[in-house]
C-alpha atoms as a PDB file:
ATOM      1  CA  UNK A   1      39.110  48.009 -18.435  1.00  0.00           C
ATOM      2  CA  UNK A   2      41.200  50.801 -16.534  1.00  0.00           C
ATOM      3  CA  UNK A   3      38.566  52.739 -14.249  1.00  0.00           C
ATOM      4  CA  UNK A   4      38.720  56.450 -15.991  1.00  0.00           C
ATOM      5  CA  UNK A   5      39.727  59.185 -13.310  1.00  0.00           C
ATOM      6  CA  UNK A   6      37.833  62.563 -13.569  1.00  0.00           C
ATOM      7  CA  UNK A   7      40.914  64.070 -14.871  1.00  0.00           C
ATOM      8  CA  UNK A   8      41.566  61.628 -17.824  1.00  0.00           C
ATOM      9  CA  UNK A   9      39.773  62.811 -20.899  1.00  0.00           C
ATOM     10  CA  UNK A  10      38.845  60.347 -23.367  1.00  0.00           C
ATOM     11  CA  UNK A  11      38.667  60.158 -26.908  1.00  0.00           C
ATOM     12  CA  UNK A  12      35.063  60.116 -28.494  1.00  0.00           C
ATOM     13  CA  UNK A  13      35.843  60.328 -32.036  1.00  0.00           C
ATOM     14  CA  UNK A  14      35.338  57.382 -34.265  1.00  0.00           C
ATOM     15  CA  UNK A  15      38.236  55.439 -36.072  1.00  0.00           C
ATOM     16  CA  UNK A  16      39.409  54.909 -39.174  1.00  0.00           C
ATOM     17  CA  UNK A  17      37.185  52.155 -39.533  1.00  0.00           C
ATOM     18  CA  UNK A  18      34.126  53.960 -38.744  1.00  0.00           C
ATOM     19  CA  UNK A  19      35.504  56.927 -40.706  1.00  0.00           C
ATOM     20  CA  UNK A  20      35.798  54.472 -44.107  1.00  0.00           C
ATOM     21  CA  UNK A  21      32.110  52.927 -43.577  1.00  0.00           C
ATOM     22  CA  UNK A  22      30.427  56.148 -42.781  1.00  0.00           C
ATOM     23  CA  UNK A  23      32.217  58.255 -46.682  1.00  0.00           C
ATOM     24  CA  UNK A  24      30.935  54.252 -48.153  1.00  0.00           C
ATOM     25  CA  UNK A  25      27.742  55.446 -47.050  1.00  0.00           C
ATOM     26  CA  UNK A  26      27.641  58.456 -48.061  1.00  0.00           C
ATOM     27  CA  UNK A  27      29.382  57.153 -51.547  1.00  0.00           C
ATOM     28  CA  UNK A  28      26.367  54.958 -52.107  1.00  0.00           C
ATOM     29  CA  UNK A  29      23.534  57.228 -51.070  1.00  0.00           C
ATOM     30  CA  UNK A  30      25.185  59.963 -53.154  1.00  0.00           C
ATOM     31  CA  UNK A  31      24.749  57.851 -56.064  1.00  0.00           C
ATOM     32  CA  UNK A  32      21.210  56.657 -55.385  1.00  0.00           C
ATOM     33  CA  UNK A  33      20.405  60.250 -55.192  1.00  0.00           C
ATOM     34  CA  UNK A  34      22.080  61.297 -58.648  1.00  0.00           C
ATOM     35  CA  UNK A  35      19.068  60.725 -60.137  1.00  0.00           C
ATOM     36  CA  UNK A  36      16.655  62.794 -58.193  1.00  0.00           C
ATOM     37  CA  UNK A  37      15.132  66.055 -59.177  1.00  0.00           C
ATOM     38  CA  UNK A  38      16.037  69.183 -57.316  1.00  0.00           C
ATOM     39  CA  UNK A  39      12.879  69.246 -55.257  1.00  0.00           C
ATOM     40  CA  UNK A  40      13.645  65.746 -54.278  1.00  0.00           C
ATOM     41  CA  UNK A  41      17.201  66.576 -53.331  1.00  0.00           C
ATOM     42  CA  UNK A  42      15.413  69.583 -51.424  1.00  0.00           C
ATOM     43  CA  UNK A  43      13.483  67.317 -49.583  1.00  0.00           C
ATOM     44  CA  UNK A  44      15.632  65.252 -47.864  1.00  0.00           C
ATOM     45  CA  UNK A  45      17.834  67.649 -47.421  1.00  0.00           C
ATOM     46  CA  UNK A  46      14.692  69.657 -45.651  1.00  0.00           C
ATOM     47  CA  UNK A  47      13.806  67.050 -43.767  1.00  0.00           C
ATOM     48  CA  UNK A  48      16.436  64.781 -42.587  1.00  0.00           C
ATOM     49  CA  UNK A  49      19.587  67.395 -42.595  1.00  0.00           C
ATOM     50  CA  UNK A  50      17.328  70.560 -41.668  1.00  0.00           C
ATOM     51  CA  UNK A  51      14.838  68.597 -39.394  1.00  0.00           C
ATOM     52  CA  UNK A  52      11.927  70.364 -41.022  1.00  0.00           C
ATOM     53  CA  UNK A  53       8.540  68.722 -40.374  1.00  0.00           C
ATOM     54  CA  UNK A  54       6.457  68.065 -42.995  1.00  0.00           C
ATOM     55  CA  UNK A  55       4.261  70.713 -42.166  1.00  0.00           C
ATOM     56  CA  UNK A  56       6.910  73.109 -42.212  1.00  0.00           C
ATOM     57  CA  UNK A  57       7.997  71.803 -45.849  1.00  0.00           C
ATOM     58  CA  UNK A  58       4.066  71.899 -47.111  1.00  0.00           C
ATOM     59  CA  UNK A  59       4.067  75.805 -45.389  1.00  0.00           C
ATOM     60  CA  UNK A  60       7.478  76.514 -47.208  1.00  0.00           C
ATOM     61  CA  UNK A  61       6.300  74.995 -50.644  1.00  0.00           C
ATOM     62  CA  UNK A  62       3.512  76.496 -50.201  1.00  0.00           C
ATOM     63  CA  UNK A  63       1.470  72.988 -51.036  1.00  0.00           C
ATOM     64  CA  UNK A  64      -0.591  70.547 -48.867  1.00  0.00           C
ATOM     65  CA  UNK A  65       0.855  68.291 -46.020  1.00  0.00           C
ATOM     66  CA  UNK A  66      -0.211  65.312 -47.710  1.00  0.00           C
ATOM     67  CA  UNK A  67       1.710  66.526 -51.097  1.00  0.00           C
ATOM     68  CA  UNK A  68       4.781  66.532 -48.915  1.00  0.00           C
ATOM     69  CA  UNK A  69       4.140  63.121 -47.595  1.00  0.00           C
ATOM     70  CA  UNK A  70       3.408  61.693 -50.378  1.00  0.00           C
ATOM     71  CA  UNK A  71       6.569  62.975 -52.627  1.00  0.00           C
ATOM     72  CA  UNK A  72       8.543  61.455 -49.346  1.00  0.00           C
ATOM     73  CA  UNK A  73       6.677  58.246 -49.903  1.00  0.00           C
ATOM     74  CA  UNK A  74       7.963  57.971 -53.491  1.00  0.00           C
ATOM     75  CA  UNK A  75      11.193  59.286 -52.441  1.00  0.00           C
ATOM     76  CA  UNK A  76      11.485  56.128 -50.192  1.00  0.00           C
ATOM     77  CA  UNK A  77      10.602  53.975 -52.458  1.00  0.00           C
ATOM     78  CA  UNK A  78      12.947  55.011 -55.531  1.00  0.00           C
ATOM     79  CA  UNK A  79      15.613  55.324 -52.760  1.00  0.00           C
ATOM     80  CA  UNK A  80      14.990  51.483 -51.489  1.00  0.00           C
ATOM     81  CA  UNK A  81      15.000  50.374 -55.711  1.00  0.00           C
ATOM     82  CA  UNK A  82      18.483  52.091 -56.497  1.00  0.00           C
ATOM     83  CA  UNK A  83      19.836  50.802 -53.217  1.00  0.00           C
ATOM     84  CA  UNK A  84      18.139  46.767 -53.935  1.00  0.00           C
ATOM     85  CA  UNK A  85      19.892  47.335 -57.612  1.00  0.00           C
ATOM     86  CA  UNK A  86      23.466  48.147 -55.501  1.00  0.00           C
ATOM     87  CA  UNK A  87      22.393  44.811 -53.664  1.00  0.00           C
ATOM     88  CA  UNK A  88      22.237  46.776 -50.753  1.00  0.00           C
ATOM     89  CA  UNK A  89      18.788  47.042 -48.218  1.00  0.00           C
ATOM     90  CA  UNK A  90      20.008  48.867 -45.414  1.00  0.00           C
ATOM     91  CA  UNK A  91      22.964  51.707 -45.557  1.00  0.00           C
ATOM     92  CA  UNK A  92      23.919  50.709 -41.821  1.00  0.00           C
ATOM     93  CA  UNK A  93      24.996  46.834 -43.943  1.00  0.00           C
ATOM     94  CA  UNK A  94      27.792  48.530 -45.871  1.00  0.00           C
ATOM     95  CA  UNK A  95      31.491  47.561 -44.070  1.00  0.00           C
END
């Protein structure tokens, strides 16, 4: 590979390729979460988009920590069943 000099400026955004496999992913987890009830939606969107704590969620809902964790829990688990019926276990598989 070429040795980069300070003044060459490289190009860190991802291809096409990447670009197509990352809106497949968001395709499929789009229509895993169809399904989900509005404080569902709210959660993951909390959590994983926000990067809300739990705590922060339970403080917010104005219900326990453990009621958080354990509506994630579910969450998980109803996210991992639509994805197995899509024949699909991990969202970093799809290509």
């Amino acid at each position: 590979m070429a040795e980069l000099r300070p003044w060459m400026v490289t190009d860190e955004r991802p291809g096409p390729e990447a670009l197509a496999v990352t809106a497949e992913q968001a395709r499929l987890l789009a229509r895993c979460c169809s399904g989900l009830t509005v404080r569902q939606r709210q959660l993951l969107v909390l959590h994983y988009q926000d990067g809300h704590n739990w705590a922060q969620i339970a403080l917010r809902w104005q219900v326990s920590e453990a009621a958080v964790c354990q509506m994630h829990g579910r969450l998980l688990v109803r996210l991992r069943g639509s994805l197995a019926a899509l024949r699909i276990t991990r969202l970093d598989e799809v290509a």
